[in-house]
Protein backbone atom coordinates (compact mmCIF):
# COMPACT_ATOMS: atom_id res chain seq x y z
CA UNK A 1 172.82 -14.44 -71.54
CA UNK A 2 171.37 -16.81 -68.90
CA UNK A 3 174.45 -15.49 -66.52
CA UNK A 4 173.76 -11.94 -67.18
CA UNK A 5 169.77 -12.77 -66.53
CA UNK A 6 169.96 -14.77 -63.25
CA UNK A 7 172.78 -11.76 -61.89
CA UNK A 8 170.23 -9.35 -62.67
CA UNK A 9 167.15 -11.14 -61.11
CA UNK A 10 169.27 -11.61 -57.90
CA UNK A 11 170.75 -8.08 -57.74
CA UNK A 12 167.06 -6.94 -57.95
CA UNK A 13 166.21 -9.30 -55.38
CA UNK A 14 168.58 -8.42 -52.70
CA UNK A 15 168.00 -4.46 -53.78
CA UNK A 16 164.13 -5.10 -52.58
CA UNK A 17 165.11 -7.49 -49.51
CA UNK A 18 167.74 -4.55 -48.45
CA UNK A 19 165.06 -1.72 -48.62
CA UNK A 20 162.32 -3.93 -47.13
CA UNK A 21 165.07 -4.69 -44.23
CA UNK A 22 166.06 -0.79 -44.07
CA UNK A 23 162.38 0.30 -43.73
CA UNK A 24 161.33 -1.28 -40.78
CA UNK A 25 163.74 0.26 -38.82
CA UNK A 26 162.38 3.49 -39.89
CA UNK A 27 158.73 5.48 -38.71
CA UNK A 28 155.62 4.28 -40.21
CA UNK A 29 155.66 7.49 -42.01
CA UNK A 30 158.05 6.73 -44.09
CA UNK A 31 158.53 2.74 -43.80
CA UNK A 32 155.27 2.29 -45.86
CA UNK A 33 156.25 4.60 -48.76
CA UNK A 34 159.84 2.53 -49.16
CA UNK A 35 158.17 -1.01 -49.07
CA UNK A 36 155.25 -0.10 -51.77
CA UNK A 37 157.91 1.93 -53.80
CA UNK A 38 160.98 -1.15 -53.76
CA UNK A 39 158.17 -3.83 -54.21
CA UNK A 40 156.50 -2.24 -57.13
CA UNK A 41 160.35 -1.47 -58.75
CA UNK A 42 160.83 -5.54 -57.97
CA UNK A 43 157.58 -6.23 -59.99
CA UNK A 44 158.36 -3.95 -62.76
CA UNK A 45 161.97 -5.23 -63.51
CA UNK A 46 160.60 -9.12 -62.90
CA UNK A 47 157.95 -7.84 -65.39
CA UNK A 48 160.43 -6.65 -68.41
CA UNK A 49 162.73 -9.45 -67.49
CA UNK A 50 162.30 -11.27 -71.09
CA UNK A 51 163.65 -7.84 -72.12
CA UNK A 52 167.12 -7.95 -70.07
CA UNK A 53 169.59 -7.56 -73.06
CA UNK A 54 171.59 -4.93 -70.72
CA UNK A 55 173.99 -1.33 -71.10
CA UNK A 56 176.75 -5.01 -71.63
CA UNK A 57 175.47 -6.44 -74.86
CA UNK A 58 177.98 -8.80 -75.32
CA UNK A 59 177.66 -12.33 -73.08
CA UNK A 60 180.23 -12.34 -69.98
CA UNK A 61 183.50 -13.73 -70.81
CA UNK A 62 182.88 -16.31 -68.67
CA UNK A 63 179.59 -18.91 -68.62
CA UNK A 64 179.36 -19.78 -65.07
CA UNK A 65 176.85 -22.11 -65.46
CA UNK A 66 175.51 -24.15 -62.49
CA UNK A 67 179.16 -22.51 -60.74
CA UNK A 68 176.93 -19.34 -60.77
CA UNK A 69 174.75 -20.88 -58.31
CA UNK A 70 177.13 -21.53 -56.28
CA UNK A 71 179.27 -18.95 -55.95
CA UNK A 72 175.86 -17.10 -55.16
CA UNK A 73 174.73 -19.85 -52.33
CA UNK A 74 178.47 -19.31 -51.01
CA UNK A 75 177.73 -15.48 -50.47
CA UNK A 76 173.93 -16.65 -48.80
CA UNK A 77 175.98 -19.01 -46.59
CA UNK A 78 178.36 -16.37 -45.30
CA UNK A 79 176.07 -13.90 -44.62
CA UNK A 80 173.68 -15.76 -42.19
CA UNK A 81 176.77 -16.89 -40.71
CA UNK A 82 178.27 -13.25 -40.47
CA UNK A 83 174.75 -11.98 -39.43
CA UNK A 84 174.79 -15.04 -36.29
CA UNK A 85 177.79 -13.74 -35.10
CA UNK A 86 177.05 -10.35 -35.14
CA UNK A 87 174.44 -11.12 -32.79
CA UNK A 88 175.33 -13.68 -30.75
CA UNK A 89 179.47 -13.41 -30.38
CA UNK A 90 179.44 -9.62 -30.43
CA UNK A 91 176.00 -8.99 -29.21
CA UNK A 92 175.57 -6.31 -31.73
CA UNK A 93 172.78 -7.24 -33.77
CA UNK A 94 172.65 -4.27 -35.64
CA UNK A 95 176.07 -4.84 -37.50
CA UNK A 96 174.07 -8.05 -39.07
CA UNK A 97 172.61 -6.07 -41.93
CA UNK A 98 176.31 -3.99 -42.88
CA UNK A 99 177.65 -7.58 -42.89
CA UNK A 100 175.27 -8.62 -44.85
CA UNK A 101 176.02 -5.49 -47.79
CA UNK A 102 179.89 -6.34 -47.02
CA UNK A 103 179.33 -9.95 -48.26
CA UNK A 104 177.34 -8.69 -51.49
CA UNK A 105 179.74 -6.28 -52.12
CA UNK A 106 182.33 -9.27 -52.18
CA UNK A 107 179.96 -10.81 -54.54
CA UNK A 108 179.72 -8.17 -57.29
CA UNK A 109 183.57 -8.09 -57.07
CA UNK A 110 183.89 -11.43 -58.01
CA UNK A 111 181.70 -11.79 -60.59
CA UNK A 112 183.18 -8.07 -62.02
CA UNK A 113 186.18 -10.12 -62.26
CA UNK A 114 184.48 -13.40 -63.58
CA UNK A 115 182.87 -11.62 -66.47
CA UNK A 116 185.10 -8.82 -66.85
CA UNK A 117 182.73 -6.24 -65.99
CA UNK A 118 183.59 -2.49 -64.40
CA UNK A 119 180.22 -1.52 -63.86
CA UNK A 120 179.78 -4.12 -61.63
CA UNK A 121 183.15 -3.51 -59.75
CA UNK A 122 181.98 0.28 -58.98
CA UNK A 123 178.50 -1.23 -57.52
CA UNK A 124 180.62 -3.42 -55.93
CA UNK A 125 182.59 -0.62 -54.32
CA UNK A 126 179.66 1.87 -53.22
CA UNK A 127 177.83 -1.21 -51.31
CA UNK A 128 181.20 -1.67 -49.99
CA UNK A 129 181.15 2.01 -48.63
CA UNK A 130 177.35 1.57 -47.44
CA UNK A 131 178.26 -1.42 -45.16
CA UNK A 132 181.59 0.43 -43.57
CA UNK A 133 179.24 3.41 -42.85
CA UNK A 134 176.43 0.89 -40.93
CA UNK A 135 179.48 -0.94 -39.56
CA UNK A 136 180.86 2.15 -37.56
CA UNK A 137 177.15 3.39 -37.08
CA UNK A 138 176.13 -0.40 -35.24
CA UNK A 139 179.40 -0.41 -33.55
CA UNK A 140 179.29 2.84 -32.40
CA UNK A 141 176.02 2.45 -30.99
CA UNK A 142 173.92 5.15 -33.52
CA UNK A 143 170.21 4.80 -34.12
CA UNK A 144 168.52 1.95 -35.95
CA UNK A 145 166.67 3.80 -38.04
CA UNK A 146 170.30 5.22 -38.79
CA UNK A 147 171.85 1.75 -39.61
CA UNK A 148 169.33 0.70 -41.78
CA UNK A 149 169.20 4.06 -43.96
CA UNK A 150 173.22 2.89 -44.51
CA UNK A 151 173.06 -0.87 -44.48
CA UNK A 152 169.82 -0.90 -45.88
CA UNK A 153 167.86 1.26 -48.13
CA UNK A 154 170.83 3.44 -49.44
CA UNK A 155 172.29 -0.17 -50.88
CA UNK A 156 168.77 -1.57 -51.72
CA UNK A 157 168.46 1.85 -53.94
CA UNK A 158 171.35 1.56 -55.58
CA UNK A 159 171.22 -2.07 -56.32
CA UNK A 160 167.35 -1.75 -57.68
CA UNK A 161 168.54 1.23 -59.90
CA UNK A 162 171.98 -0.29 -61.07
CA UNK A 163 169.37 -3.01 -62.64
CA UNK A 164 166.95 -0.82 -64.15
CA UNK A 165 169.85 1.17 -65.28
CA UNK A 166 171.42 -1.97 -66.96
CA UNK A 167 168.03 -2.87 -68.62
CA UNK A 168 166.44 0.27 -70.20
CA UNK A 169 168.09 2.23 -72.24
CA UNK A 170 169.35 -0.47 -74.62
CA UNK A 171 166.53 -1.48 -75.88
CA UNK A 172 165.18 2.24 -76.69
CA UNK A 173 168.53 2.89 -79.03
CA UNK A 174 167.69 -1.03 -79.95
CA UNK A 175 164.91 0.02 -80.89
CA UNK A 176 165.91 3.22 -82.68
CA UNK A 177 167.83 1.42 -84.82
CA UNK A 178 165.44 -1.44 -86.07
CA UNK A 179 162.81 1.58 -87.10
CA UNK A 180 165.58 3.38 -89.08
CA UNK A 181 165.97 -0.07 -90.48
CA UNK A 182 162.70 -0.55 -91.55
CA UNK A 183 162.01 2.72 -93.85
CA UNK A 184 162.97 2.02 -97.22
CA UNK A 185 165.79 3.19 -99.11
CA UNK A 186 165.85 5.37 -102.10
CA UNK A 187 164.16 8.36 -103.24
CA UNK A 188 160.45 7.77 -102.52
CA UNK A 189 158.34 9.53 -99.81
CA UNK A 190 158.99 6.66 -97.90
CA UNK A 191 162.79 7.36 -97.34
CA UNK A 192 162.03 11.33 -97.54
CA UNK A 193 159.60 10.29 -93.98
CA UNK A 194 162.11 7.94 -92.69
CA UNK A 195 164.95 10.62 -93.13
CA UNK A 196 162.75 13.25 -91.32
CA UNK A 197 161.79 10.98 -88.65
CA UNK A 198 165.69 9.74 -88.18
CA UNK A 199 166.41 13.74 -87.48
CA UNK A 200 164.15 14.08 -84.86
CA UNK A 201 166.10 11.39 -82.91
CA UNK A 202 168.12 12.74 -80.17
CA UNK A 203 171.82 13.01 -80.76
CA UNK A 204 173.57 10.52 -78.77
CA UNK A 205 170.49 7.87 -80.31
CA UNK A 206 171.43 9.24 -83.53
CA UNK A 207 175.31 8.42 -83.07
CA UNK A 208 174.24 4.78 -81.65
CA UNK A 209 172.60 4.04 -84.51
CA UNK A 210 175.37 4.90 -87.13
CA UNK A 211 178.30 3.03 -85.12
CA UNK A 212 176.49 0.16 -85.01
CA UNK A 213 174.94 0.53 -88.68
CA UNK A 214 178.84 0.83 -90.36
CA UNK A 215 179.85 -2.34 -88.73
């Protein structure tokens, strides 16, 4: 799972560099709210990191290994070199943060493909969307504040909530299940409490826990 891990620590990472980005293009009004909010998200997921087991729970098909690294230093490379000539060949320094969610949406692509992994092809494909829109918005010569809501926290939102998506729920039907486990079996009041306590588990938890329970 140290793939899955280190994709999830960066995805986080660029989520909270994107909305820190986005956010000072907007009024002070609202650019303090964004940074507290996407830094205390950052902390929190770098907090229940240990817990990462992920919506996935099977490893990528793939171990990347050290490759991992460099596929993701490949993407860092291209977009400082995208973002330079943004500003200094087309003199549009604006387009430098859509280039910058163009090459991370080329990321999550490839490493949807690596591991075999849809979820990250359709996060993929909405920062894809979120860099065309600040691509014609910096090119057409719109607002700052209106580029970086686009290129910058719209992406950083969704890429900080794909993670905490990924990590959450898991563990609470993980968890479901290893209490159900743990009454005992039989007759006694113990399994008549365990039994009560099992009903009073939403259905969809309820369902979780039997699939995986009959394999």
């Amino acid at each position: 799972m140290a793939d899955d891990r280190t994709a999830r620590l960066l995805v986080a990472g660029l989520g909270l560099v994107f909305v820190q980005t986005g956010a000072g293009t907007m009024p002070t009004t609202a650019e303090i709210p964004l940074r507290v909010v996407s830094v205390a998200a950052f902390l929190a997921l770098v907090g229940v990191g240990r817990r990462w087991g992920g919506r996935e729970e099977t490893p990528p098909k793939r171990d990347l290994g050290r490759n991992h690294w460099y596929l993701a230093g490949s993407a860092g490379a291209a977009a400082l070199l995208g973002a330079w000539a943004a500003d200094q060949l087309l003199h549009t320094p604006q387009a430098a943060g859509p280039w910058v969610a163009v090459v991370v949406g080329a990321y999550l692509f490839v490493l949807a493909a690596l591991w075999e992994r849809p979820a990250l092809r359709l996060l993929g494909g909405a920062m894809a969307l979120c860099a065309v829109a600040g691509l014609v918005l910096a090119f057409g010569g719109a607002s700052a504040a209106a580029v970086g809501t686009a290129a910058g926290i719209v992406p950083g939102a969704l890429l900080l909530g794909t993670v905490w998506w990924w990590s959450a729920r898991p563990r609470r039907e993980a968890g479901a299940h290893h209490h159900l486990k743990a009454q005992p079996s039989g007759g006694g009041p113990g399994a008549s409490a365990g039994r009560r306590r099992a009903r009073r588990l939403p259905a969809a938890t309820r369902a979780a826990v039997s699939r995986r329970a009959s394999r």
